[in-house]
Protein backbone atom coordinates (compact mmCIF):
# COMPACT_ATOMS: atom_id res chain seq x y z
CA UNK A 1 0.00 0.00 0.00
CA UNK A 2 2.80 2.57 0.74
CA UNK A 3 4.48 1.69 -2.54
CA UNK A 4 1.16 2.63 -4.53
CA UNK A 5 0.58 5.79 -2.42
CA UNK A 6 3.96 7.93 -4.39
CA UNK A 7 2.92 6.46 -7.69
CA UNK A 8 -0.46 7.95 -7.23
CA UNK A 9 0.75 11.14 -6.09
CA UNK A 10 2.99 11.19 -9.11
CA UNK A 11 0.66 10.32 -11.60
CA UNK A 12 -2.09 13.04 -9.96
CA UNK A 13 1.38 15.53 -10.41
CA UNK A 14 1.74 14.43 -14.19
CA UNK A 15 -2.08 14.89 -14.92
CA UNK A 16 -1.84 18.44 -13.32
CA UNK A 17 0.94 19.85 -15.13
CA UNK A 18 -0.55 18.07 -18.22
CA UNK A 19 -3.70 19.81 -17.72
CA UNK A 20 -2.62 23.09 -17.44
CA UNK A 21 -1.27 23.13 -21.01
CA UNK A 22 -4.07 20.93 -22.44
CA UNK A 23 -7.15 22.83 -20.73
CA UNK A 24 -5.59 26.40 -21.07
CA UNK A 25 -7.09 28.42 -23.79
CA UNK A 26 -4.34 29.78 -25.97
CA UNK A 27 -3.91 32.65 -28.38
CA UNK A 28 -6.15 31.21 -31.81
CA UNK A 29 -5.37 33.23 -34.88
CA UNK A 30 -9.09 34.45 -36.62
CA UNK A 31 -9.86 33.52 -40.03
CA UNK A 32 -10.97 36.51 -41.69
CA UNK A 33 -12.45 35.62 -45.57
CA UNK A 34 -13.07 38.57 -48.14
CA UNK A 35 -14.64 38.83 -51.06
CA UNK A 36 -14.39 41.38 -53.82
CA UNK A 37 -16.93 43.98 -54.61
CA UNK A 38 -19.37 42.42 -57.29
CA UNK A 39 -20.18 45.50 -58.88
CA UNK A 40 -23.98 45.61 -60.98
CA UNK A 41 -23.39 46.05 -64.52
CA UNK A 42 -22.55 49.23 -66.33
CA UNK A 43 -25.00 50.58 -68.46
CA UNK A 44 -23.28 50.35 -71.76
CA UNK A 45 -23.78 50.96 -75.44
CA UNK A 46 -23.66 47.50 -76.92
CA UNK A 47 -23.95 48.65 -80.47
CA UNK A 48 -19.95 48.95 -81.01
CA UNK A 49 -19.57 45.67 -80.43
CA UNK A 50 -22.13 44.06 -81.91
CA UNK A 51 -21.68 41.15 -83.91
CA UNK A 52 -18.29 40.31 -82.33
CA UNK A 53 -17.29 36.92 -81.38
CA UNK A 54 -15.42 35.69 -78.64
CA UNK A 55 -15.10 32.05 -76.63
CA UNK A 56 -13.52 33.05 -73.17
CA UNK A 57 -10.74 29.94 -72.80
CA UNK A 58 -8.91 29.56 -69.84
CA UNK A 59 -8.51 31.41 -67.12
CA UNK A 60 -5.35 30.20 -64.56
CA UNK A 61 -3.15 31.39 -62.27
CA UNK A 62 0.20 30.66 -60.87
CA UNK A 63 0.88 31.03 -57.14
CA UNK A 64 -1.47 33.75 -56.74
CA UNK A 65 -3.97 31.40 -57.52
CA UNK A 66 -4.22 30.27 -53.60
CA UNK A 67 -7.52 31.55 -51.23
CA UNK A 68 -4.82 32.87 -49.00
CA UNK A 69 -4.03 36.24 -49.05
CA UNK A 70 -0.06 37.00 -50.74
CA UNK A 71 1.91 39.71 -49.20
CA UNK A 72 4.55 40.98 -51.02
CA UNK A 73 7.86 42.22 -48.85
CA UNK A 74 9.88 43.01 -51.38
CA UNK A 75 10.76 42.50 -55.49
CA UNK A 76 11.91 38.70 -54.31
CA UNK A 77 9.92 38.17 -51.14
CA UNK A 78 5.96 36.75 -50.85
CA UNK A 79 4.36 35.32 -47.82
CA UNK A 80 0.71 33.92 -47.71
CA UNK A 81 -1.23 35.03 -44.74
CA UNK A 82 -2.78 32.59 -42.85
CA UNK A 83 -5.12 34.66 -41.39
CA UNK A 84 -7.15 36.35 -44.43
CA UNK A 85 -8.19 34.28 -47.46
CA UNK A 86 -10.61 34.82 -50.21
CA UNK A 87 -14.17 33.50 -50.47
CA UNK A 88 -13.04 31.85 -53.71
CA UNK A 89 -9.90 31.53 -55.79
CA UNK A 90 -8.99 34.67 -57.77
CA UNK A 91 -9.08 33.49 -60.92
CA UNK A 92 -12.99 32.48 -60.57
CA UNK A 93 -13.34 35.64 -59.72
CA UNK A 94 -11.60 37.19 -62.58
CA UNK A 95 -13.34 35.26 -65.45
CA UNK A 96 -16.84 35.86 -63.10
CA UNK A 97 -15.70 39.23 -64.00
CA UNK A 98 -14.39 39.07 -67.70
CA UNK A 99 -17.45 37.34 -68.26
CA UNK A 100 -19.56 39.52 -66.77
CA UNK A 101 -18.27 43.00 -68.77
CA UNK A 102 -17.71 41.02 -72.30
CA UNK A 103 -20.93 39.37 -72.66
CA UNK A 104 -23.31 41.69 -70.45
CA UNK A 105 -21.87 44.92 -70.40
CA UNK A 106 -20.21 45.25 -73.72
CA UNK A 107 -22.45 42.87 -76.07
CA UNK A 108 -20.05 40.43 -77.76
CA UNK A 109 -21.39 37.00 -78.71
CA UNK A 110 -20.30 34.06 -76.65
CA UNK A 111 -18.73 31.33 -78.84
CA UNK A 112 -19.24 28.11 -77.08
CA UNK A 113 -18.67 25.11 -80.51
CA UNK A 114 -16.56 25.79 -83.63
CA UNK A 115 -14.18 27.94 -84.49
CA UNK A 116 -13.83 32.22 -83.41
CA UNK A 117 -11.47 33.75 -81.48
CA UNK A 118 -10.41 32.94 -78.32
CA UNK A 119 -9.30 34.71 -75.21
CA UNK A 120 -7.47 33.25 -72.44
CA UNK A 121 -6.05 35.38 -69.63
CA UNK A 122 -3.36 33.97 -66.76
CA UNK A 123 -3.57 35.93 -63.39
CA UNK A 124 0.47 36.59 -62.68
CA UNK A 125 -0.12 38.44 -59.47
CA UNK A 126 -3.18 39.12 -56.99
CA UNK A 127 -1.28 40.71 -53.98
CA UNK A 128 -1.10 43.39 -50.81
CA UNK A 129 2.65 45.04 -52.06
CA UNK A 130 4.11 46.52 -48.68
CA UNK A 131 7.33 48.40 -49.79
CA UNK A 132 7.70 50.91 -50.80
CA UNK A 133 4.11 52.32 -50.83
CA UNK A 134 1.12 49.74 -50.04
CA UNK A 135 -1.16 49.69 -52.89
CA UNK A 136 -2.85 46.20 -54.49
CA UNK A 137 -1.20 44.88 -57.04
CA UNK A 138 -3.00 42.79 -60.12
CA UNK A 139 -0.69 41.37 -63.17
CA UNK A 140 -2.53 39.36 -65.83
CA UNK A 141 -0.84 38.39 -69.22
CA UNK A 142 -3.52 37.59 -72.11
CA UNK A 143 -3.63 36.20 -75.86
CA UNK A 144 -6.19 36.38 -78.30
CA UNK A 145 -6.24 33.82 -80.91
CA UNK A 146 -7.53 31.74 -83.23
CA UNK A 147 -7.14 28.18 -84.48
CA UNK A 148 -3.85 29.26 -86.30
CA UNK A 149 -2.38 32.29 -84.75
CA UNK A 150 -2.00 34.45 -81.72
CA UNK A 151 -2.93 37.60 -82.84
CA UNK A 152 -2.72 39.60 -79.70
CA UNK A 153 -0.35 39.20 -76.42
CA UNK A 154 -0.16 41.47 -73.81
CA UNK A 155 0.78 41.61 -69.71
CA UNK A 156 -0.74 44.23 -68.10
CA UNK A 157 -0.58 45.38 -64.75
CA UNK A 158 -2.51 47.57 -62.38
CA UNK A 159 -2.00 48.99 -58.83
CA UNK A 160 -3.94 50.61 -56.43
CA UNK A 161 -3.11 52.53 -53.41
CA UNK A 162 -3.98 50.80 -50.07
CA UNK A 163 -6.22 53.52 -47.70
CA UNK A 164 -6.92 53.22 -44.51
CA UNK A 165 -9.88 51.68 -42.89
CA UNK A 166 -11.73 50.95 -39.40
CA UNK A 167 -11.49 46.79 -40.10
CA UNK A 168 -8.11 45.27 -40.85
CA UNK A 169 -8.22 43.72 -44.60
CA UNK A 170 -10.44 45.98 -45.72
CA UNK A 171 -8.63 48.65 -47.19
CA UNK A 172 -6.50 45.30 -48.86
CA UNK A 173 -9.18 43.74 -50.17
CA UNK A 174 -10.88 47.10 -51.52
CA UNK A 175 -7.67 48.09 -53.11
CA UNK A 176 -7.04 44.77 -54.82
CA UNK A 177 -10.47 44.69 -56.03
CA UNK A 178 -10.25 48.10 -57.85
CA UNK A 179 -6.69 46.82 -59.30
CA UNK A 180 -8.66 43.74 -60.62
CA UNK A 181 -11.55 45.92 -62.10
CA UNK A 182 -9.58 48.56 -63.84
CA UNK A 183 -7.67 44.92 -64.95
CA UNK A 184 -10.12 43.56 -66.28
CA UNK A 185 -12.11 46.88 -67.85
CA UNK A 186 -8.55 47.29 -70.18
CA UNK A 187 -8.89 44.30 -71.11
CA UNK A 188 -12.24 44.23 -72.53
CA UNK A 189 -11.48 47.12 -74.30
CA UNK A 190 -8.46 45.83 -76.31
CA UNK A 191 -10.14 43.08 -76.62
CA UNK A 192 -12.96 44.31 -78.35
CA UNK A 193 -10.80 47.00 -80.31
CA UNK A 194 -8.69 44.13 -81.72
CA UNK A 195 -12.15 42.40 -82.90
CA UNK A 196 -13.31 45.25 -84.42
CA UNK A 197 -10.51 45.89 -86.27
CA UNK A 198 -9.92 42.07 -87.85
């Protein structure tokens, strides 16, 4: 009986101490998720466009691709924050938005069997840029072509300064959106420009 009597009391010891750092409630990081601004439809006159043809191909991305937030320290350094990730993957958002002002707002013809032009768009960056001024920074590189030639390549990028605001993310999420809109607006336009003119 006395030899039981320290293991107990040593065990009883080893839950203790155990419990403390099991049962204690720690520091959790908080998931915040954003989404970006899904703007109604502009009001446009279709008429320019009219007629044009286009099948919307692929849209991809590279590591920008991810629901987490990238951070940009420097020209060589990225980081993904753990803490504030997108509703969806950027690049369903972009072609929600491609989509949404070539078709919709502008009036081309969606191409969906056969042959017509083609545009397909890679998103290169999607990212809060720290140094040396914080603005939003969207890249995105994009052919047109058809089933012999690329007529049009271009990489175009757009930033947009970061402003301040009451919630943490916002002002990121804000700016990146309006880099991504003004993104995707260009686009369209060239786009449609370069139809017109074949």
């Amino acid at each position: 009986m006395n030899r039981a009597l320290p293991m107990v009391m040593m065990m009883g010891l080893m839950m203790g101490f155990g419990g403390c750092a099991l049962l204690s409630k720690g520091e959790l990081g908080t998931r915040r998720f954003y989404t970006l601004d899904q703007a109604a439809p502009v009001a446009r006159a279709k008429s320019e466009a009219l007629g044009a043809e286009l099948r919307l191909g692929r849209v991809t991305a590279g590591a920008c691709g991810s629901e987490l937030m990238m951070v940009r320290q420097s020209p060589f350094e990225v980081s993904f924050d753990e803490e504030r990730r997108w509703t969806e993957r950027p690049e369903v958002s972009l072609r929600r938005a491609l989509s949404r002002v070539l078709f919709e707002e502008l009036g081309l013809r969606s191409v969906v069997g056969g042959a017509g032009p083609v545009l397909e768009v890679e998103l290169l960056e999607f990212e809060e840029v720290r140094a040396p001024s914080p603005v939003g920074r969207v890249t995105v590189t994009w052919s047109l072509s058809d089933d012999r030639v690329v007529s049009t390549q271009r990489t175009l990028r757009v930033e947009r300064p970061i402003g301040k605001s009451a919630v943490e993310g916002d002002a990121v999420a804000e700016a990146i959106g309006a880099a991504m809109r003004e993104a995707v607006e260009t686009m369209a336009r060239e786009v449609v420009s370069e139809l017109l003119r074949r």
